[in-house]
C-alpha atoms as a PDB file:
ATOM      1  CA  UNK A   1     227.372  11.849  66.732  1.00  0.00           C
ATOM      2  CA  UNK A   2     227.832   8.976  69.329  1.00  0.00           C
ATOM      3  CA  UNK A   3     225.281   6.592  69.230  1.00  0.00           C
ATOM      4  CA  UNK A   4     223.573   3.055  70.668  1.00  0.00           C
ATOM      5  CA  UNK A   5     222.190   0.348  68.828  1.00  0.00           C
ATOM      6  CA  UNK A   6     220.035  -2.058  70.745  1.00  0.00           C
ATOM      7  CA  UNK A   7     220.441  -5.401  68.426  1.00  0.00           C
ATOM      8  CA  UNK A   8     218.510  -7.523  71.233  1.00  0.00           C
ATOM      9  CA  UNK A   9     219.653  -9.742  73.915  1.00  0.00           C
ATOM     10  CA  UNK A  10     223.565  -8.175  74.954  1.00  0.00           C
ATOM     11  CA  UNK A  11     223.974  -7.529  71.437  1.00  0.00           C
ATOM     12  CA  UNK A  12     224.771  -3.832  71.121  1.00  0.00           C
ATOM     13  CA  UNK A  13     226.631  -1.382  68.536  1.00  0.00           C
ATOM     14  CA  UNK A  14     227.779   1.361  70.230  1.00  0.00           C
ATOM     15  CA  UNK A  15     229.707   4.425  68.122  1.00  0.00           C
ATOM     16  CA  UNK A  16     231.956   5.978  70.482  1.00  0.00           C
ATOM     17  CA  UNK A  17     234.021   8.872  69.100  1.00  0.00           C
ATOM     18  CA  UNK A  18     234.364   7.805  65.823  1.00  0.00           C
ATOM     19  CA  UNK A  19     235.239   3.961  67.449  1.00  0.00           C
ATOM     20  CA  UNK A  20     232.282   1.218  66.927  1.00  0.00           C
ATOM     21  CA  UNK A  21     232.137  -1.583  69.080  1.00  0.00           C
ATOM     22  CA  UNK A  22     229.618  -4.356  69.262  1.00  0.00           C
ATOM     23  CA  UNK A  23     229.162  -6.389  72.292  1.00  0.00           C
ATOM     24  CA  UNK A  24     228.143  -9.716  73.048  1.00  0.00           C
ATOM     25  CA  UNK A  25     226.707 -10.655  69.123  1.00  0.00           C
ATOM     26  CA  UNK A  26     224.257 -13.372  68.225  1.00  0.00           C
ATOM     27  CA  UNK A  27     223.181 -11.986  64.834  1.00  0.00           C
ATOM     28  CA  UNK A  28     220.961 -15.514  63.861  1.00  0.00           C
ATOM     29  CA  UNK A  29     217.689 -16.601  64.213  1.00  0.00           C
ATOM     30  CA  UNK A  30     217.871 -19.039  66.371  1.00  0.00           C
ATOM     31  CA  UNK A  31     220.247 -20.373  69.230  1.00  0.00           C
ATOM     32  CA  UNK A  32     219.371 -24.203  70.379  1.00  0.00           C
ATOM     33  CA  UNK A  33     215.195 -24.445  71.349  1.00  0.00           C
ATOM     34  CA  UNK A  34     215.752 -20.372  71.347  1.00  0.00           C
ATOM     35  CA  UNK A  35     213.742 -18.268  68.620  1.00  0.00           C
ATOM     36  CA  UNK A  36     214.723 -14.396  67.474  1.00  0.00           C
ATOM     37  CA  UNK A  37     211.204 -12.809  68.557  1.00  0.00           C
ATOM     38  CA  UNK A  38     212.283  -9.388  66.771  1.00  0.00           C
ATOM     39  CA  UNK A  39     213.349  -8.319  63.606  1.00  0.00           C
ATOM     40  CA  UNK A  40     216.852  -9.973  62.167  1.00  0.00           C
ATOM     41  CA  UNK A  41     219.730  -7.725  62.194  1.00  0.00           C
ATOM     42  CA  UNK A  42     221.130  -6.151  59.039  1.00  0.00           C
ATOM     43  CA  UNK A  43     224.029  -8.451  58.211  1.00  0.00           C
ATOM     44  CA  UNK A  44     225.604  -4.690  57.859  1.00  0.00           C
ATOM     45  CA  UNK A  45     225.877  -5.168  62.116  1.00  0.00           C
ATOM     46  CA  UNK A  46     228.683  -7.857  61.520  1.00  0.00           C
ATOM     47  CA  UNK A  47     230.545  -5.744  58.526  1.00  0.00           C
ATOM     48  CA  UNK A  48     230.986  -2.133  60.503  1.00  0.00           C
ATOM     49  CA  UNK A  49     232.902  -3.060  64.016  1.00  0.00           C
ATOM     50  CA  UNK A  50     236.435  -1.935  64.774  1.00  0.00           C
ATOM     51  CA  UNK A  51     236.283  -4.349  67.868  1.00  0.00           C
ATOM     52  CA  UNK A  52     234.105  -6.744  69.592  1.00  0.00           C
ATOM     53  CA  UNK A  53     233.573  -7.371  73.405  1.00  0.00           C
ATOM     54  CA  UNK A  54     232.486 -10.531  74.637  1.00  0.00           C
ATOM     55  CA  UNK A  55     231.701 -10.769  78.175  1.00  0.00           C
ATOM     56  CA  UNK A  56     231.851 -14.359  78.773  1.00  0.00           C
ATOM     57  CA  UNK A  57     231.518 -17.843  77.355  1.00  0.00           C
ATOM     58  CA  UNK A  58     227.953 -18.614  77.565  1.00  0.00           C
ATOM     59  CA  UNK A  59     226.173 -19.777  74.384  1.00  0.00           C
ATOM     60  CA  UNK A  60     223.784 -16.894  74.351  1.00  0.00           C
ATOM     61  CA  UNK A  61     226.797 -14.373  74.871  1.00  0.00           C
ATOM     62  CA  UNK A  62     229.755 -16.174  72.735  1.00  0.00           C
ATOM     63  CA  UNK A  63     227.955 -17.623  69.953  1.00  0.00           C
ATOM     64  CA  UNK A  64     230.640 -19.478  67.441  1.00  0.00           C
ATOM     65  CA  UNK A  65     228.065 -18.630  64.372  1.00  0.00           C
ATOM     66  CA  UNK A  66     227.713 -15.713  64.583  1.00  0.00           C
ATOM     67  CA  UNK A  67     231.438 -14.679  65.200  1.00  0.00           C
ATOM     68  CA  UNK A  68     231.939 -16.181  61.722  1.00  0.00           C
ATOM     69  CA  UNK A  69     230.267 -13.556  60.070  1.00  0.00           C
ATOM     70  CA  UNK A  70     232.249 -11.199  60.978  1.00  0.00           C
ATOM     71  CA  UNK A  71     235.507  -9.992  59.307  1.00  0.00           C
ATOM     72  CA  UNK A  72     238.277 -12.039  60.183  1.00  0.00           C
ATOM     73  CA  UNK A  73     240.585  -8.801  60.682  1.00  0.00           C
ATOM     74  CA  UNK A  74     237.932  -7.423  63.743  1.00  0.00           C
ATOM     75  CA  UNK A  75     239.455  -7.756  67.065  1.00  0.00           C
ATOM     76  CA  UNK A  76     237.950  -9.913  69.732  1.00  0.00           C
ATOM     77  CA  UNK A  77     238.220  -9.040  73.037  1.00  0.00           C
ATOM     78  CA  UNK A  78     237.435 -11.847  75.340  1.00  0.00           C
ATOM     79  CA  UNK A  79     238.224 -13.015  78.923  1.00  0.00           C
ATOM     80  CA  UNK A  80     240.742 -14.642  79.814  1.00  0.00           C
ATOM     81  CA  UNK A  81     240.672 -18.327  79.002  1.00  0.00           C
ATOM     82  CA  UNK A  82     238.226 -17.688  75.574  1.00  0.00           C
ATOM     83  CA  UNK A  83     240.512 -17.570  73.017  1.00  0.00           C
ATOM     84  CA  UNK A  84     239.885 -21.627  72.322  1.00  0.00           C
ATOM     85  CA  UNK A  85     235.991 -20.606  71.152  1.00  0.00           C
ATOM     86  CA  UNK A  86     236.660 -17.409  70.276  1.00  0.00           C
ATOM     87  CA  UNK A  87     239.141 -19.105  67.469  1.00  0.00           C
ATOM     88  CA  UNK A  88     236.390 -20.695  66.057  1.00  0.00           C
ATOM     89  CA  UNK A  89     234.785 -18.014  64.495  1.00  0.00           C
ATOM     90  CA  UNK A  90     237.405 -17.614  62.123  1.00  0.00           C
ATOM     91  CA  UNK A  91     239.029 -14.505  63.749  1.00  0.00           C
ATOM     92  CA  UNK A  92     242.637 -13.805  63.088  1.00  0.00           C
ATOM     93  CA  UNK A  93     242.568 -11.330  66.532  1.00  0.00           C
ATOM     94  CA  UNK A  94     241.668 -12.473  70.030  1.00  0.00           C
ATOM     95  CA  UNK A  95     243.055 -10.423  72.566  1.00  0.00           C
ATOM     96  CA  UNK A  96     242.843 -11.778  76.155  1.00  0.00           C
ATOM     97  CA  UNK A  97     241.621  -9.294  79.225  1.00  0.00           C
ATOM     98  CA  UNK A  98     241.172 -10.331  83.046  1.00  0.00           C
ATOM     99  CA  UNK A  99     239.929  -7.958  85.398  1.00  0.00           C
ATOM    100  CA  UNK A 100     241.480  -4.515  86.257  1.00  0.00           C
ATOM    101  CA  UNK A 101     243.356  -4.547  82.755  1.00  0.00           C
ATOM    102  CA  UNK A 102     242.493  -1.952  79.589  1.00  0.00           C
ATOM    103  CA  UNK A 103     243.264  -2.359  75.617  1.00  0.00           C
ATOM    104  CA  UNK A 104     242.703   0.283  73.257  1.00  0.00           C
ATOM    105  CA  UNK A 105     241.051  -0.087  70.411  1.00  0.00           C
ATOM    106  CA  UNK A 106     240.727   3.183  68.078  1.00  0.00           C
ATOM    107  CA  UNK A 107     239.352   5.811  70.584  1.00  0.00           C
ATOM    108  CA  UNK A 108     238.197   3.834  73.064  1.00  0.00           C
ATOM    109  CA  UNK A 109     239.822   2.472  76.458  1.00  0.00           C
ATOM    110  CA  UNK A 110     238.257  -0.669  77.423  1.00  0.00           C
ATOM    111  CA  UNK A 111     238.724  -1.891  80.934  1.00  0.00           C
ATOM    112  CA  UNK A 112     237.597  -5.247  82.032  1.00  0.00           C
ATOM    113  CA  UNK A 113     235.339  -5.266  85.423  1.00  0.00           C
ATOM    114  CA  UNK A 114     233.766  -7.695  87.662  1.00  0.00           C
ATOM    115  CA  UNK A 115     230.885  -9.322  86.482  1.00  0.00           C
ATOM    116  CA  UNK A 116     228.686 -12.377  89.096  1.00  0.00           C
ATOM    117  CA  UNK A 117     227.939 -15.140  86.690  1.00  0.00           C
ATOM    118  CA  UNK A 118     227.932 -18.714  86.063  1.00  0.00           C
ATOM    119  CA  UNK A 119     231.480 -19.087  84.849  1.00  0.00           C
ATOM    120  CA  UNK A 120     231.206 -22.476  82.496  1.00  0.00           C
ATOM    121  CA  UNK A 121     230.523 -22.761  78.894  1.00  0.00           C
ATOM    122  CA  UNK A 122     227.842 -25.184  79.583  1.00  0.00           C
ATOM    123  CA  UNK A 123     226.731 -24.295  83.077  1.00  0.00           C
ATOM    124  CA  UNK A 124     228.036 -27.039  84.995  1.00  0.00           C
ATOM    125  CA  UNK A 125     231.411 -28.614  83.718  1.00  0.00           C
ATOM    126  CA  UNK A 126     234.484 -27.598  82.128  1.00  0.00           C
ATOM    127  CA  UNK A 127     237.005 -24.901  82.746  1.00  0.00           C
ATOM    128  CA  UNK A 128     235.818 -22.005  84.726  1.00  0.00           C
ATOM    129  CA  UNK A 129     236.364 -18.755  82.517  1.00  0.00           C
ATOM    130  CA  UNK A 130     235.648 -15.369  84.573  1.00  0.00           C
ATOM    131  CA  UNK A 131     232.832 -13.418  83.330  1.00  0.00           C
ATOM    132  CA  UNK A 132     233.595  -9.722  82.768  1.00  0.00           C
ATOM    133  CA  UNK A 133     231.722  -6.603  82.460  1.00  0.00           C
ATOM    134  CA  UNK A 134     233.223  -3.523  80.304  1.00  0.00           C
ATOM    135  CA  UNK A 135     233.776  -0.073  81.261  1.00  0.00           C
ATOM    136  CA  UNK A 136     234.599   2.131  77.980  1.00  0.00           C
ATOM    137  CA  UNK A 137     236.008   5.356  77.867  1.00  0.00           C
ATOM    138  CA  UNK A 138     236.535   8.022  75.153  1.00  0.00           C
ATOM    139  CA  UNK A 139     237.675  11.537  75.509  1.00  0.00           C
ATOM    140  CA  UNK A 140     234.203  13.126  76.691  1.00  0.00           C
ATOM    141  CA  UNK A 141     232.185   9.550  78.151  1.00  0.00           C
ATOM    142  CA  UNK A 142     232.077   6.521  80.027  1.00  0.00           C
ATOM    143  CA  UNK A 143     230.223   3.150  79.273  1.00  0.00           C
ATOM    144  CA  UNK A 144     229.386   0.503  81.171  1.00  0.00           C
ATOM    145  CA  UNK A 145     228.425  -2.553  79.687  1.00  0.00           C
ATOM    146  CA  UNK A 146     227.782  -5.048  82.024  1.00  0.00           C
ATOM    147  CA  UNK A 147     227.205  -8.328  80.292  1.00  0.00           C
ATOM    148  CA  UNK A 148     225.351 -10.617  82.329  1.00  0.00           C
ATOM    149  CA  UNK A 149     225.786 -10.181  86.213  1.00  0.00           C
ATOM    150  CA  UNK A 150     224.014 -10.296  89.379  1.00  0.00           C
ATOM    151  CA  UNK A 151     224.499  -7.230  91.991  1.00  0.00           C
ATOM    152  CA  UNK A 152     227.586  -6.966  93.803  1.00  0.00           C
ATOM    153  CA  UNK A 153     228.772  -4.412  96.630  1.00  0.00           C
ATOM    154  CA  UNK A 154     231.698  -3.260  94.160  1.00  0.00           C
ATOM    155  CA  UNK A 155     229.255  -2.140  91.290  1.00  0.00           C
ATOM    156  CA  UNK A 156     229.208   1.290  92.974  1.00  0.00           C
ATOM    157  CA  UNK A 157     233.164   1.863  92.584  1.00  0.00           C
ATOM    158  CA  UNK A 158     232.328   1.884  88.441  1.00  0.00           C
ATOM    159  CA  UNK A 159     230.038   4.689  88.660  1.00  0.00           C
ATOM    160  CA  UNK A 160     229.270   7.296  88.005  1.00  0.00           C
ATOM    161  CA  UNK A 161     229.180   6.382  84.170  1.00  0.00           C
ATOM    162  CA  UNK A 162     227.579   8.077  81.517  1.00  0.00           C
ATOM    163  CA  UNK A 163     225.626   5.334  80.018  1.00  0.00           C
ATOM    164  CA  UNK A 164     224.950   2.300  81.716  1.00  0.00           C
ATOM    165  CA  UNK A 165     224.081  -0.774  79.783  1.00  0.00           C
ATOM    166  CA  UNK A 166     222.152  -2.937  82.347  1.00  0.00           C
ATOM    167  CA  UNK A 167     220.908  -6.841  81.767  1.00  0.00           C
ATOM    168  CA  UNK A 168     217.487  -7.121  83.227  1.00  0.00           C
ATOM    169  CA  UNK A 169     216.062 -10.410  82.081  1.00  0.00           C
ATOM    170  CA  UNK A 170     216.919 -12.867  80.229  1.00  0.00           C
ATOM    171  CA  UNK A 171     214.898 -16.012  77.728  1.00  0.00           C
ATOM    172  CA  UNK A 172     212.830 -17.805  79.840  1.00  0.00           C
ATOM    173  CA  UNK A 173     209.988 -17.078  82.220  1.00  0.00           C
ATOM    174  CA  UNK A 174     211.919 -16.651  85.020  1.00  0.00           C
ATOM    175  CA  UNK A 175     215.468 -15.995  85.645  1.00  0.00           C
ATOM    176  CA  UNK A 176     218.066 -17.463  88.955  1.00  0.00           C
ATOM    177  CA  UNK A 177     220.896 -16.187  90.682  1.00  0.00           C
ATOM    178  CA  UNK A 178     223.621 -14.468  89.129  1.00  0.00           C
ATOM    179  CA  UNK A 179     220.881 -12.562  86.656  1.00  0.00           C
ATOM    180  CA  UNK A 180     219.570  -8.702  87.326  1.00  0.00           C
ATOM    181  CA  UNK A 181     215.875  -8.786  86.960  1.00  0.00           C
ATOM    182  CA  UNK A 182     213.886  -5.493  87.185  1.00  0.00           C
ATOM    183  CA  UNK A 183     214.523  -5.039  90.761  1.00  0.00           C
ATOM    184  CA  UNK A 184     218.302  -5.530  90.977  1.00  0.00           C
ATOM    185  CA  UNK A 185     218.872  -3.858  88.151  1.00  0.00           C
ATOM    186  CA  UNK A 186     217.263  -0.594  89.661  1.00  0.00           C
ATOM    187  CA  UNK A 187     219.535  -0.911  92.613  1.00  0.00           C
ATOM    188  CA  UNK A 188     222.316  -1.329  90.013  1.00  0.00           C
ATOM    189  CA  UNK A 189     221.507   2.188  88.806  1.00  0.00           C
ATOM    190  CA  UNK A 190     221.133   3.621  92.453  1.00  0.00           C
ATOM    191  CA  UNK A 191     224.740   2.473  92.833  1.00  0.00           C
ATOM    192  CA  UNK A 192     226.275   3.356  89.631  1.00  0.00           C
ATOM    193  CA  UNK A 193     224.069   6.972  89.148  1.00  0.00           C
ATOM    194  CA  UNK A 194     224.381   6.932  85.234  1.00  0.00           C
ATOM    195  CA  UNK A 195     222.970  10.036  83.050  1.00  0.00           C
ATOM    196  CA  UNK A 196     221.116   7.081  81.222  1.00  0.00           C
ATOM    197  CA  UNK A 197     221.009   3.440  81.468  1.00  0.00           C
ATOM    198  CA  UNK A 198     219.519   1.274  79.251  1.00  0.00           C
ATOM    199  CA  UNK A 199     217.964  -2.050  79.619  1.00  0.00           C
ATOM    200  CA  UNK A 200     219.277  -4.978  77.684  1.00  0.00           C
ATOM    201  CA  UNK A 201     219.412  -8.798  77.724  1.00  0.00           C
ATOM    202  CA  UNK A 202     215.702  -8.819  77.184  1.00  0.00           C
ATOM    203  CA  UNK A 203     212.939  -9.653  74.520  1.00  0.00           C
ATOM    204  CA  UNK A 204     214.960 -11.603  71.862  1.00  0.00           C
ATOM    205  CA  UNK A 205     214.901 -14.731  72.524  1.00  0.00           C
ATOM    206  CA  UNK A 206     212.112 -16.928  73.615  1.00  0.00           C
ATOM    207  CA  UNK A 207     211.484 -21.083  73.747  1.00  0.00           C
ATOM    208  CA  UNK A 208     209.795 -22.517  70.479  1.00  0.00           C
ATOM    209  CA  UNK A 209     206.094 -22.092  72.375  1.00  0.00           C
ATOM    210  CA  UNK A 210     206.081 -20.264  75.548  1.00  0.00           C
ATOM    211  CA  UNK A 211     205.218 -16.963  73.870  1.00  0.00           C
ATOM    212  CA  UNK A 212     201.497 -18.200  73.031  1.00  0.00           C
ATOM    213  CA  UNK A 213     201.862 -18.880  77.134  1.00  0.00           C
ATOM    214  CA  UNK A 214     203.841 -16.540  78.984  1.00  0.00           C
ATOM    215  CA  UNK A 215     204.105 -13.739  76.838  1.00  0.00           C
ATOM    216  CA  UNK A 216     204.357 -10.993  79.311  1.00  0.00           C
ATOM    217  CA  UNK A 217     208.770 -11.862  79.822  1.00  0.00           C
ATOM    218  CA  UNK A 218     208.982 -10.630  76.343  1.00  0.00           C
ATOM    219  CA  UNK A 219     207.742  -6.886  76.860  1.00  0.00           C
ATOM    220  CA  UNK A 220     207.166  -6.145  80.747  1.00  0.00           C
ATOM    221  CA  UNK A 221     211.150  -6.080  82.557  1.00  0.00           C
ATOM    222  CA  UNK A 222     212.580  -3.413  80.754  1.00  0.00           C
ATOM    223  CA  UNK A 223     208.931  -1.368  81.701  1.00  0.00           C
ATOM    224  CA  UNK A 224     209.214  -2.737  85.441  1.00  0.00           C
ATOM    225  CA  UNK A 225     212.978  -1.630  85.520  1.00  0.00           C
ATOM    226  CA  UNK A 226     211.985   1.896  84.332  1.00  0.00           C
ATOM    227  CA  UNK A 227     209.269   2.312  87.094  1.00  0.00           C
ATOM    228  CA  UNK A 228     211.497   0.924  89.798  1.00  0.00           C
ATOM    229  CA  UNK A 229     214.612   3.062  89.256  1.00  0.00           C
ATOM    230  CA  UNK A 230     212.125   6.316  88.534  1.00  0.00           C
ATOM    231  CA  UNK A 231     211.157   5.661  92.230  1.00  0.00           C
ATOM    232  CA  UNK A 232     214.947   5.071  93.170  1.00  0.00           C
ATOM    233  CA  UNK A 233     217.180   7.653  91.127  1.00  0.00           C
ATOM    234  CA  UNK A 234     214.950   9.636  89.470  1.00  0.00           C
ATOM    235  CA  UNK A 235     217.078  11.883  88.147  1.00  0.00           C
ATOM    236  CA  UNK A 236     218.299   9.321  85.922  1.00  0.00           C
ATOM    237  CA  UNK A 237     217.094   8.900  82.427  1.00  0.00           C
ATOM    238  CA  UNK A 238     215.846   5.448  81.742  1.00  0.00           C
ATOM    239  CA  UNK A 239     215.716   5.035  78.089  1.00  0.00           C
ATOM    240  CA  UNK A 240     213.656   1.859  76.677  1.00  0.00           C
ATOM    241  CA  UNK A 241     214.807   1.095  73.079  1.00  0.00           C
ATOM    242  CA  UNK A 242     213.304  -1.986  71.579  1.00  0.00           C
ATOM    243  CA  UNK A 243     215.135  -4.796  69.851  1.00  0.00           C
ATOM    244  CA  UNK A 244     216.553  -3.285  66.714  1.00  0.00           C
ATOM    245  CA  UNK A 245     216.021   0.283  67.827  1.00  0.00           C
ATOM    246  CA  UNK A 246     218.933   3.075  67.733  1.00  0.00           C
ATOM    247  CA  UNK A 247     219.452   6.178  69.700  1.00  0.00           C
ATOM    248  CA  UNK A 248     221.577   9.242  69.565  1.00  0.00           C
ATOM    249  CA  UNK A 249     223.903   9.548  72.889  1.00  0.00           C
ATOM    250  CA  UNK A 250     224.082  13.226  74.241  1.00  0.00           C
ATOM    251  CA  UNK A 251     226.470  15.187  74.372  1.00  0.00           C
END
């Protein structure tokens, strides 16, 4: 039975036909000022995948760490450009993908997309490296896994998909351009028409403090994003599955 793991943040395990691939992993409990508000993951998470995507090279999305617990022998795929942090999680397998281009890994076909992000390891200097989003396809389904991105007018040209893996926050109280929030992210769905999309990139990490403040980032996007795409598409199933939660993919 296929299935989705919601590890928190962009960290997912997906089991795809037999095929398990984990996206985006930070598998600590902390990440700079950042603290894991849910449950650790099993360190099982790091043992089980035949391949890894990472979408692009921010911190929060290619964490060196937590690439290191994985086993060497796992494949990495990573944008173009990546390889040089990749490599430093001890990996012995970093393959390379720019957009428009597919590797197979097991069962799956995984084609790298467009994704509208920041492009710098740090934000604001150093060697632009595209961000990607993932579309993955077995025999009877199509993923989309879409990293961290803003809306763009070629979004619709992925759809439809059968699951739609959709970022709609992020750590802090408020998030900037090239970020869904609730609102884009239900536009996201209008354009790609999914069977089921599921919200991701939120209530994992928070600032050492502002959850005794502003608690309300932690729990209330994914809930907003489910209203606001009922009212859009509402023949799309919005599934909610909190940080460390599972569910069984249909059909």
């Amino acid at each position: 039975m296929d299935s989705l793991g919601y590890i928190g943040h962009a960290t997912t395990l997906m089991r795809l036909d037999g095929t398990t691939v984990l996206t985006d992993p930070v598998l600590r409990g902390w990440l700079g000022p950042l603290r894991r508000q849910a449950a650790a993951p099993s360190p099982e998470v790091a043992m089980i995948p035949d391949a890894v995507l990472i979408s692009h090279v921010h911190r929060d999305h290619l964490d060196v760490r937590s690439l290191r617990r994985l086993r060497p022998s796992t494949p990495l795929i990573v944008p173009r450009g990546a390889s040089k942090w990749a490599l430093r999680g001890g990996t012995e397998d970093v393959r390379e993908i720019g957009i428009g281009e597919t590797v197979s890994v097991g069962a799956v076909d995984v084609t790298a997309v467009r994704a509208v992000h920041n492009a710098h390891r740090d934000r604001t200097w150093g060697e632009p490296i595209q961000p990607l989003g993932y579309l993955l396809k077995v025999r009877n389904r199509t993923v989309y896994f879409a990293g961290d991105t803003d809306l763009f007018p070629e979004m619709s040209e992925f759809g439809p998909v059968d699951l739609a893996l959709l970022p709609v926050w992020g750590w802090g109280s408020s998030i900037g351009e090239g970020h869904l929030d609730p609102e884009r992210a239900a536009r996201a769905v209008e354009m790609l028409r999914p069977r089921l999309a599921v919200p991701i990139h939120w209530g994992t990490f928070y600032p050492i403090g502002l959850r005794r403040l502003r608690p309300e980032p932690l729990t209330e996007p994914p809930r907003e994003f489910a209203r606001l795409a009922g009212g859009l598409v509402p023949e799309v199933e919005v599934r909610v599955l909190e940080p460390g939660s599972e569910t069984e993919l249909d059909g």
